[in-house]
C-alpha atoms as a PDB file:
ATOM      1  CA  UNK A   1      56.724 102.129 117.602  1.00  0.00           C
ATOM      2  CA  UNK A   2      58.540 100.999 114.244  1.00  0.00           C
ATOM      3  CA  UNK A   3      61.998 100.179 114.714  1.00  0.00           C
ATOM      4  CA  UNK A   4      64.893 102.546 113.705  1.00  0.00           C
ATOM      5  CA  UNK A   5      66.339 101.418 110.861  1.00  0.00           C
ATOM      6  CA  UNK A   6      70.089 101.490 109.995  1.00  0.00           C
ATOM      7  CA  UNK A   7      72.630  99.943 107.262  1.00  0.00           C
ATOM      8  CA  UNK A   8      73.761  96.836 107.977  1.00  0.00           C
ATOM      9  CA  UNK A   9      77.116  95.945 109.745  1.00  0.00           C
ATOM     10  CA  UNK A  10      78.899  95.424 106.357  1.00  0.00           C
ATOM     11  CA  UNK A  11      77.798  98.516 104.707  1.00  0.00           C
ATOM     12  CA  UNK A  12      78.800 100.201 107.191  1.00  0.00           C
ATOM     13  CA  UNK A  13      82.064  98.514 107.774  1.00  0.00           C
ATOM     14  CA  UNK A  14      83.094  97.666 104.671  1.00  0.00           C
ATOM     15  CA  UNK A  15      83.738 101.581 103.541  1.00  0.00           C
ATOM     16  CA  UNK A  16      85.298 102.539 106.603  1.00  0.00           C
ATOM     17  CA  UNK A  17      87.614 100.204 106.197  1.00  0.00           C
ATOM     18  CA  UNK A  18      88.476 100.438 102.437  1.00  0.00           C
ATOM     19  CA  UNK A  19      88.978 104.474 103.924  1.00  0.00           C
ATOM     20  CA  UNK A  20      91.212 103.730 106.808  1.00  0.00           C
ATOM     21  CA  UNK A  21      93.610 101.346 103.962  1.00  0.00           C
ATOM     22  CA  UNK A  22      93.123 104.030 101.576  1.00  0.00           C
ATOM     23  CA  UNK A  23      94.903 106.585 104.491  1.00  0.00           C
ATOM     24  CA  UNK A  24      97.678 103.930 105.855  1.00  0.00           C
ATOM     25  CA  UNK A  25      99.420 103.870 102.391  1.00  0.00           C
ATOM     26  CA  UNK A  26     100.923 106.949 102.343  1.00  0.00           C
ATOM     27  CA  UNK A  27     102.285 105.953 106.106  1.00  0.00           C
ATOM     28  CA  UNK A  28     103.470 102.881 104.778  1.00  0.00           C
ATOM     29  CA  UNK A  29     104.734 103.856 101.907  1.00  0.00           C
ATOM     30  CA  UNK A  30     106.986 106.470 104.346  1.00  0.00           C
ATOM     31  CA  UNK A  31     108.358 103.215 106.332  1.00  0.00           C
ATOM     32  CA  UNK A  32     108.840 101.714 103.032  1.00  0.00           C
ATOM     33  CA  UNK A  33     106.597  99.029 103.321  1.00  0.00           C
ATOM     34  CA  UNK A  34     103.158  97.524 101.345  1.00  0.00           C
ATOM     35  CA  UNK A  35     100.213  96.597 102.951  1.00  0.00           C
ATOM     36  CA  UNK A  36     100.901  92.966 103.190  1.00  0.00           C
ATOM     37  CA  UNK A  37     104.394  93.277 104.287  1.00  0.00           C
ATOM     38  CA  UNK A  38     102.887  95.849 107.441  1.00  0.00           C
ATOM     39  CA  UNK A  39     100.456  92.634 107.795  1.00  0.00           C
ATOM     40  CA  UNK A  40     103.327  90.193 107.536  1.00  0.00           C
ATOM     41  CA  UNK A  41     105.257  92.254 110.159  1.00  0.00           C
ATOM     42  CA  UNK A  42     102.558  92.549 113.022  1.00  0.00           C
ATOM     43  CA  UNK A  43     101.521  88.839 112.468  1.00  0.00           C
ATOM     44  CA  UNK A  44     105.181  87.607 113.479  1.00  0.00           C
ATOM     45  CA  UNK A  45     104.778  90.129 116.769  1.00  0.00           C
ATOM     46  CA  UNK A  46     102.159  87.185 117.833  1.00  0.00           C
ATOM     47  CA  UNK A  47     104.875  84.465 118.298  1.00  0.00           C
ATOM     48  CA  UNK A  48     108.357  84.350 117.868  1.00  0.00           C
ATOM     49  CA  UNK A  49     108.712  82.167 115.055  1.00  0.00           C
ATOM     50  CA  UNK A  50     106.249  80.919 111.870  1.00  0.00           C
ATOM     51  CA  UNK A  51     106.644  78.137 109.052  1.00  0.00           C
ATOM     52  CA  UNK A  52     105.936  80.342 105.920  1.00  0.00           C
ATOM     53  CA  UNK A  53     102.886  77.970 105.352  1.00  0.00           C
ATOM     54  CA  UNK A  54     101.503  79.015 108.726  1.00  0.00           C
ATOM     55  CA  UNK A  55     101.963  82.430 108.121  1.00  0.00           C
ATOM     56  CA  UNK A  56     100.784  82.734 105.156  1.00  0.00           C
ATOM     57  CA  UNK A  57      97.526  80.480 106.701  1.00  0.00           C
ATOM     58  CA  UNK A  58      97.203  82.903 109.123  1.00  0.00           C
ATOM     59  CA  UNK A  59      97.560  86.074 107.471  1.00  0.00           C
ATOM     60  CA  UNK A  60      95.244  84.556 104.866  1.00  0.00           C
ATOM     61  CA  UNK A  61      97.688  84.753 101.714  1.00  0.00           C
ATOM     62  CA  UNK A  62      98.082  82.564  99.362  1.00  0.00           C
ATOM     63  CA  UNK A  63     101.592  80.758 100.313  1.00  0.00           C
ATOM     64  CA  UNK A  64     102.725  81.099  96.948  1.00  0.00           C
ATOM     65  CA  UNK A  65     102.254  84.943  96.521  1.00  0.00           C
ATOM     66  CA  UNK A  66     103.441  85.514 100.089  1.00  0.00           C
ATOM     67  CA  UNK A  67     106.673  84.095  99.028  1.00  0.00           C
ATOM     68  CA  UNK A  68     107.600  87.936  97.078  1.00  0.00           C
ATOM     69  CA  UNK A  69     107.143  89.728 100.382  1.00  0.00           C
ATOM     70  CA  UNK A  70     109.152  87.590 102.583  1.00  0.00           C
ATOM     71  CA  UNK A  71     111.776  88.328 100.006  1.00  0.00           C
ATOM     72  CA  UNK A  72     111.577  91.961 100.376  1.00  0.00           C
ATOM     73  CA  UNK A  73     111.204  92.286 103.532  1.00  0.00           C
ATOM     74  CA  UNK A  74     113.959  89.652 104.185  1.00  0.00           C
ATOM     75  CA  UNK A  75     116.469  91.582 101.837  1.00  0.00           C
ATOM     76  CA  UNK A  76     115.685  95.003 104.216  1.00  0.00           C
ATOM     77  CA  UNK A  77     116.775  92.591 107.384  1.00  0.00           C
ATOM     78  CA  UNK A  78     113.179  92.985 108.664  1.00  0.00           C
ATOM     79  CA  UNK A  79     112.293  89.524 109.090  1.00  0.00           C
ATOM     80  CA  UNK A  80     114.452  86.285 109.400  1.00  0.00           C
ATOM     81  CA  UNK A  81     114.266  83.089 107.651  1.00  0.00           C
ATOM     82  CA  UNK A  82     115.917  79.874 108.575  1.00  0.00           C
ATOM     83  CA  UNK A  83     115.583  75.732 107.787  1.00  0.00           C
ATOM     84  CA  UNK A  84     113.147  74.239 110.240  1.00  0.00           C
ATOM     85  CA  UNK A  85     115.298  72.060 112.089  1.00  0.00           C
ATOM     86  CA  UNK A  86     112.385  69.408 112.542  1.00  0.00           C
ATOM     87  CA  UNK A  87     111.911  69.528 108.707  1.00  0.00           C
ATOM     88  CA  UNK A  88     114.402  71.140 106.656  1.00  0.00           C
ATOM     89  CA  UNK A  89     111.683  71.794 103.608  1.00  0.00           C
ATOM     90  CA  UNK A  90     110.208  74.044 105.712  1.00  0.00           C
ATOM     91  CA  UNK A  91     111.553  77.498 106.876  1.00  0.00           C
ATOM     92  CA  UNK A  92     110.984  79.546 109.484  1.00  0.00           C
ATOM     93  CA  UNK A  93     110.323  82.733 109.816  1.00  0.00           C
ATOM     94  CA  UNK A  94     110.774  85.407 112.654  1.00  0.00           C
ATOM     95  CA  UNK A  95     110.960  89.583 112.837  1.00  0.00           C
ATOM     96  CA  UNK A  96     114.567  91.197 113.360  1.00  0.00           C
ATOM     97  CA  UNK A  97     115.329  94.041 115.408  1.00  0.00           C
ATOM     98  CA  UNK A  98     115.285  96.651 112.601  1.00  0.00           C
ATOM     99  CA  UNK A  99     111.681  94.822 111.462  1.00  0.00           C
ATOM    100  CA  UNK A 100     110.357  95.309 115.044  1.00  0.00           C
ATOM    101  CA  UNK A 101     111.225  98.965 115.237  1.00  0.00           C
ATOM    102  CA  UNK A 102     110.032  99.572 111.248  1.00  0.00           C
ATOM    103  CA  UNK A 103     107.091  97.802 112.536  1.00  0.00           C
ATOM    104  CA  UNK A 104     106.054  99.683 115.862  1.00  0.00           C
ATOM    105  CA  UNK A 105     107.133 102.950 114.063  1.00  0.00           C
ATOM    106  CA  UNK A 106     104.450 102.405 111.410  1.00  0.00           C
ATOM    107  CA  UNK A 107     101.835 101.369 113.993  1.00  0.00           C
ATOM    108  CA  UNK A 108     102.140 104.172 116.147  1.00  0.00           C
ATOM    109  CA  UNK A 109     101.931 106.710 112.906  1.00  0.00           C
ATOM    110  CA  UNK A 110      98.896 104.359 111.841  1.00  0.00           C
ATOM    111  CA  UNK A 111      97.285 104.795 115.536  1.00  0.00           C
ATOM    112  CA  UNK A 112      97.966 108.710 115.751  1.00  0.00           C
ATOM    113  CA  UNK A 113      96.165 108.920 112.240  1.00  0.00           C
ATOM    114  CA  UNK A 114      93.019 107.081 113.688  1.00  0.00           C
ATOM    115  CA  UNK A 115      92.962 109.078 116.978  1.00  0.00           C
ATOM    116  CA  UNK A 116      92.647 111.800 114.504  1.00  0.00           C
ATOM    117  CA  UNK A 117      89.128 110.586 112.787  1.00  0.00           C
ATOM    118  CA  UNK A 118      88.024 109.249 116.369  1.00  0.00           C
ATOM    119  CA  UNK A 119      88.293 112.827 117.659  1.00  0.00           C
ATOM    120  CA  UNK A 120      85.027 113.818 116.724  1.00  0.00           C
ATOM    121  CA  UNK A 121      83.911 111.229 119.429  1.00  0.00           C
ATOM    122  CA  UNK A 122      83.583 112.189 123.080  1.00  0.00           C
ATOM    123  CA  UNK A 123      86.408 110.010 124.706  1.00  0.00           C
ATOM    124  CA  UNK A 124      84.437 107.882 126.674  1.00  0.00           C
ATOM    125  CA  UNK A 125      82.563 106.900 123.084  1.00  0.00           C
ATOM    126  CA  UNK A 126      85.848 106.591 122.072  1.00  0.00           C
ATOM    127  CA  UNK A 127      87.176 103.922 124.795  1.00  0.00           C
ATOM    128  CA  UNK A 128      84.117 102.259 124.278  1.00  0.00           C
ATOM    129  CA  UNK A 129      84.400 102.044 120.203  1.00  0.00           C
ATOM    130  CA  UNK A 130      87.578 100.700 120.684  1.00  0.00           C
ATOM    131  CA  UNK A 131      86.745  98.203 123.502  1.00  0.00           C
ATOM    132  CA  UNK A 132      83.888  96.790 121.614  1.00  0.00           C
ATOM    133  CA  UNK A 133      85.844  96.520 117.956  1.00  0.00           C
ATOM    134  CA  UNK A 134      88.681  94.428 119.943  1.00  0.00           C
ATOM    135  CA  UNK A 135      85.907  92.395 121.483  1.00  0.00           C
ATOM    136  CA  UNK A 136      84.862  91.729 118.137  1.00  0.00           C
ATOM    137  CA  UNK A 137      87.496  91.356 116.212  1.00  0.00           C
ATOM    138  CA  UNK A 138      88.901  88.441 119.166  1.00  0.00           C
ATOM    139  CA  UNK A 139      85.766  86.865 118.736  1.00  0.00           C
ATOM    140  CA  UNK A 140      86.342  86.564 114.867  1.00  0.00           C
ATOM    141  CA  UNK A 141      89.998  85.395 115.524  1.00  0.00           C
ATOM    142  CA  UNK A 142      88.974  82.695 117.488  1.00  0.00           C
ATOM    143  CA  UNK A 143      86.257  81.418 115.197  1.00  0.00           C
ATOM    144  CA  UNK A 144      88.769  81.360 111.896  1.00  0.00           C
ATOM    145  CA  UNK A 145      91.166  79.489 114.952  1.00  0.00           C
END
């Protein structure tokens, strides 16, 4: 019996995903933030404090560009920055109070929104989706390390 086939991971992947960015801007647009600056803001949730360098490593922005968004979001009092007291070339950067709450408030809109297209799915598929797309996306994490 021939195998069933069925697109590969990417194809299938890659749309859904350009879809689900596609349908977070108007929720971050409502918080007042861009894409990268929503990135920017649940990367510092991780750990308290990041040199922009390693931030911008992480996140996977150029450290140049990423220097634009730290200013905005800085001049809304989302995020801090302050000289690295071990090297004062460097600065550090960490989320505020008001960028914490901004932050959550857009996640939990963001989450409601995708409980929404995962209705169709019985919940147990659901848990399971879920379960196995944080499995994977761990296992990616800690391979970029």
């Amino acid at each position: 019996m021939p195998e069933v086939q069925r697109p590969d991971l990417a194809a299938m992947l890659v749309p859904l995903g350009r879809a689900l960015a596609a349908a977070e801007l108007p929720i971050l647009e409502r918080h007042g933030l861009t894409m990268w600056g929503y990135v920017v803001l649940l990367d510092l949730g991780d750990e308290p404090v990041y040199t922009q360098a390693a931030l911008a490593k992480k996140i996977r922005a150029d450290k140049t560009r990423i220097i634009g968004v730290l200013d905005e979001l800085q001049q809304r009092d989302l995020i801090r920055r302050a000289p690295d007291p071990a090297d004062r070339r460097a600065r550090l950067v960490s989320l505020t109070p008001t960028g914490r709450t901004t932050r959550d408030r857009a996640q939990r809109d963001i989450q409601e929104q995708e409980d929404r297209l995962l209705s169709p799915l019985p919940a147990a598929e659901r848990k399971a989706f879920l379960r196995s797309m944080q499995t994977l996306w761990a296992s990616i994490i800690a391979q970029q390390g």
